[in-house]
C-alpha atoms as a PDB file:
ATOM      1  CA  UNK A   1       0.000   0.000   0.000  1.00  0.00           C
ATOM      2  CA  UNK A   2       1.276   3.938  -0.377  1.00  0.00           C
ATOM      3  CA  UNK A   3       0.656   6.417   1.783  1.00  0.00           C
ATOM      4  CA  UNK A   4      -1.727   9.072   0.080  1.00  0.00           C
ATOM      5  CA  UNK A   5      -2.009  11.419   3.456  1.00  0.00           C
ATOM      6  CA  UNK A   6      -1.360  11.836   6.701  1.00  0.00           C
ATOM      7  CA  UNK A   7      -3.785   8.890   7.386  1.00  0.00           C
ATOM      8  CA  UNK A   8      -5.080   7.461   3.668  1.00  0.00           C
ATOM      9  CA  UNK A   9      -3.164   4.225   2.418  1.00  0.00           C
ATOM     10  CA  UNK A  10      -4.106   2.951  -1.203  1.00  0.00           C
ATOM     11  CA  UNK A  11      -3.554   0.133  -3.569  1.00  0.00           C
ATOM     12  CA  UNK A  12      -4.248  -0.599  -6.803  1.00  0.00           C
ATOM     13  CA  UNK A  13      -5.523  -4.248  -8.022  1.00  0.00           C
ATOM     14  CA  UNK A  14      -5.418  -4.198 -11.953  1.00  0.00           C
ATOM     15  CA  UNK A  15      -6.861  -7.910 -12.093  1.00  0.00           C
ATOM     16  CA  UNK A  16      -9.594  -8.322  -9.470  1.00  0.00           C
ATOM     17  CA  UNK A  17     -11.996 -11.201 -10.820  1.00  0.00           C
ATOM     18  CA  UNK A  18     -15.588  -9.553 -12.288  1.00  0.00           C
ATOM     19  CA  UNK A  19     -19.306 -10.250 -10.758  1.00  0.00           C
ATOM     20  CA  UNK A  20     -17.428 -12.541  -8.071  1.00  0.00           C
ATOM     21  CA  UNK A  21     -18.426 -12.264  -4.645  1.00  0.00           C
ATOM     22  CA  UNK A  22     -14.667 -10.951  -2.810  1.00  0.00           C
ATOM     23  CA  UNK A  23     -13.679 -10.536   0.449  1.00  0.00           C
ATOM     24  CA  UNK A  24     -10.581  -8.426   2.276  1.00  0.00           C
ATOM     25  CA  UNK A  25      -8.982  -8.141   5.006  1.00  0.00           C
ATOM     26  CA  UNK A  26      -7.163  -4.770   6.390  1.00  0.00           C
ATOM     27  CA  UNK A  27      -4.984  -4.772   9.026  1.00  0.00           C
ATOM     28  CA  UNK A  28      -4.034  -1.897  10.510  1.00  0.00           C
ATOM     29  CA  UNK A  29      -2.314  -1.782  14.401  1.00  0.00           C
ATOM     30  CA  UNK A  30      -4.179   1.433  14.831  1.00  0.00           C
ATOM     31  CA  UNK A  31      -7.585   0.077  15.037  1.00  0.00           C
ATOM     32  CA  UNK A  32      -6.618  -2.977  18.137  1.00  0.00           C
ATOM     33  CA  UNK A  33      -8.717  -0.943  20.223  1.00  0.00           C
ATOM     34  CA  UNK A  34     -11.299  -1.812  18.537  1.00  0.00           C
ATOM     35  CA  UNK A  35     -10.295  -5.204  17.284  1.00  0.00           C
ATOM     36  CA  UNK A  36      -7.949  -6.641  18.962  1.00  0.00           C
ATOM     37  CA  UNK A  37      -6.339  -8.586  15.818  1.00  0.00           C
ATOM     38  CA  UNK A  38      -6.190  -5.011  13.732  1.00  0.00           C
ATOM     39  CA  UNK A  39      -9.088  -6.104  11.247  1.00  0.00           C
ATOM     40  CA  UNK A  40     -10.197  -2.912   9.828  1.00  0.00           C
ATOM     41  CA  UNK A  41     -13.928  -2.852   9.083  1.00  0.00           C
ATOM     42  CA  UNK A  42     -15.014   0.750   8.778  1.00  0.00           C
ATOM     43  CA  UNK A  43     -13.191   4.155   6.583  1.00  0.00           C
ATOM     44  CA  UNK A  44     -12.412   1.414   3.720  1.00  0.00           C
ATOM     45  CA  UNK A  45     -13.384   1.682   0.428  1.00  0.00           C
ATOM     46  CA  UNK A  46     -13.115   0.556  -2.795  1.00  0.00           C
ATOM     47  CA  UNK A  47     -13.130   2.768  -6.333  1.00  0.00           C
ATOM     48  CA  UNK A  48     -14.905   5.447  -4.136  1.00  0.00           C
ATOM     49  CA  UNK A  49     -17.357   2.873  -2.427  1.00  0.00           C
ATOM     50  CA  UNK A  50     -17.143   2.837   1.073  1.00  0.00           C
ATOM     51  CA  UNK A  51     -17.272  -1.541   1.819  1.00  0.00           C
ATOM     52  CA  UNK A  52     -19.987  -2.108   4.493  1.00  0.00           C
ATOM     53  CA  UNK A  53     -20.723  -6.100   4.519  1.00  0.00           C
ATOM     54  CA  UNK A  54     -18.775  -7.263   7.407  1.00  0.00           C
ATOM     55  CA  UNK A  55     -17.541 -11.306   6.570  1.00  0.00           C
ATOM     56  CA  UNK A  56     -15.433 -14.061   7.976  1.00  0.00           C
ATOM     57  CA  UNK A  57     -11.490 -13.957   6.830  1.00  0.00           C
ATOM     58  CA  UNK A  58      -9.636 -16.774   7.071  1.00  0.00           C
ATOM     59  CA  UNK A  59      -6.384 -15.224   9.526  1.00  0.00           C
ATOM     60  CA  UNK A  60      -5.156 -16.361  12.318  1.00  0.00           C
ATOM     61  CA  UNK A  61      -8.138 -17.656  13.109  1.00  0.00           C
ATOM     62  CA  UNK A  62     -10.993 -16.086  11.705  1.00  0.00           C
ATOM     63  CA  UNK A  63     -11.090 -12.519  11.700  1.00  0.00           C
ATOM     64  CA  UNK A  64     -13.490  -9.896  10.348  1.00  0.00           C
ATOM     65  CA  UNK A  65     -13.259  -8.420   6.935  1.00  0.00           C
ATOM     66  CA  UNK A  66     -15.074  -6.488   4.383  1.00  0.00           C
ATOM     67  CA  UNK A  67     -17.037  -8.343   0.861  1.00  0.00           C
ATOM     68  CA  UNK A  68     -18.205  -6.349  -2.267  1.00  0.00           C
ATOM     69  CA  UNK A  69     -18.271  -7.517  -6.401  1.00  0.00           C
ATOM     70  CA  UNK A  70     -16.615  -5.711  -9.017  1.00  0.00           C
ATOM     71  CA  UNK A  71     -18.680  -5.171 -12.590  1.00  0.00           C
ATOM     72  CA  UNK A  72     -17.262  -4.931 -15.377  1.00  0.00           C
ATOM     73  CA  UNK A  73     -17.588  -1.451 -15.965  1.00  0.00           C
ATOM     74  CA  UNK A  74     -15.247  -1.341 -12.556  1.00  0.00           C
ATOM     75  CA  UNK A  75     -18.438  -0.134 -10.286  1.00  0.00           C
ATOM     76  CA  UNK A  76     -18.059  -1.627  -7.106  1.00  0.00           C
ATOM     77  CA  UNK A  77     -21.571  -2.965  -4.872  1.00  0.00           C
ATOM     78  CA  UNK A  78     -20.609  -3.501  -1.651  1.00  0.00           C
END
C-alpha cells in the first residue's frame, strides 16, 4: 500500500476477478482498540465505495473483513 495522506493508504488491483463475490482483510495496528487482531472494518473503500458487509477472513483464526463484487464497468456494490 502507499501512503496518500497523513492517514489514507491505497492500492491498486489491476486484475480483481468480475461479478465474483470478494472478500478483504485490512490490518491496521491502529484500530486494536477496537479489534484486537487489527481487522479494519469501517473508513475502507473501494473505487470510491465505502465496503460495508462485514464477513469471515480466514487469519489467524478467523477474523473480520469487508465483501463487495466488481462489474465490469469497474463499479463496485458492496
Amino acid at each position: 500500500m502507499q501512503a496518500v495522506g497523513a492517514d489514507l493508504w491505497q492500492i491498486t488491483f489491476t486484475d480483481v476477478p468480475l461479478d465474483v463475490r470478494l472478500s478483504l482483510r485490512v490490518s491496521d495496528p491502529n484500530v486494536c482498540t477496537e479489534n484486537p487482531t487489527g481487522a479494519a472494518t469501517r473508513n475502507v473503500s473501494a473505487n470510491d465505495v465505502v465496503l460495508v458487509d462485514i464477513v469471515p477472513t480466514p487469519g489467524s483464526g478467523t477474523e473480520p473483513g469487508l465483501a463487495f463484487t466488481v462489474g465490469a464497468n469497474g463499479t463496485v456494490t458492496p
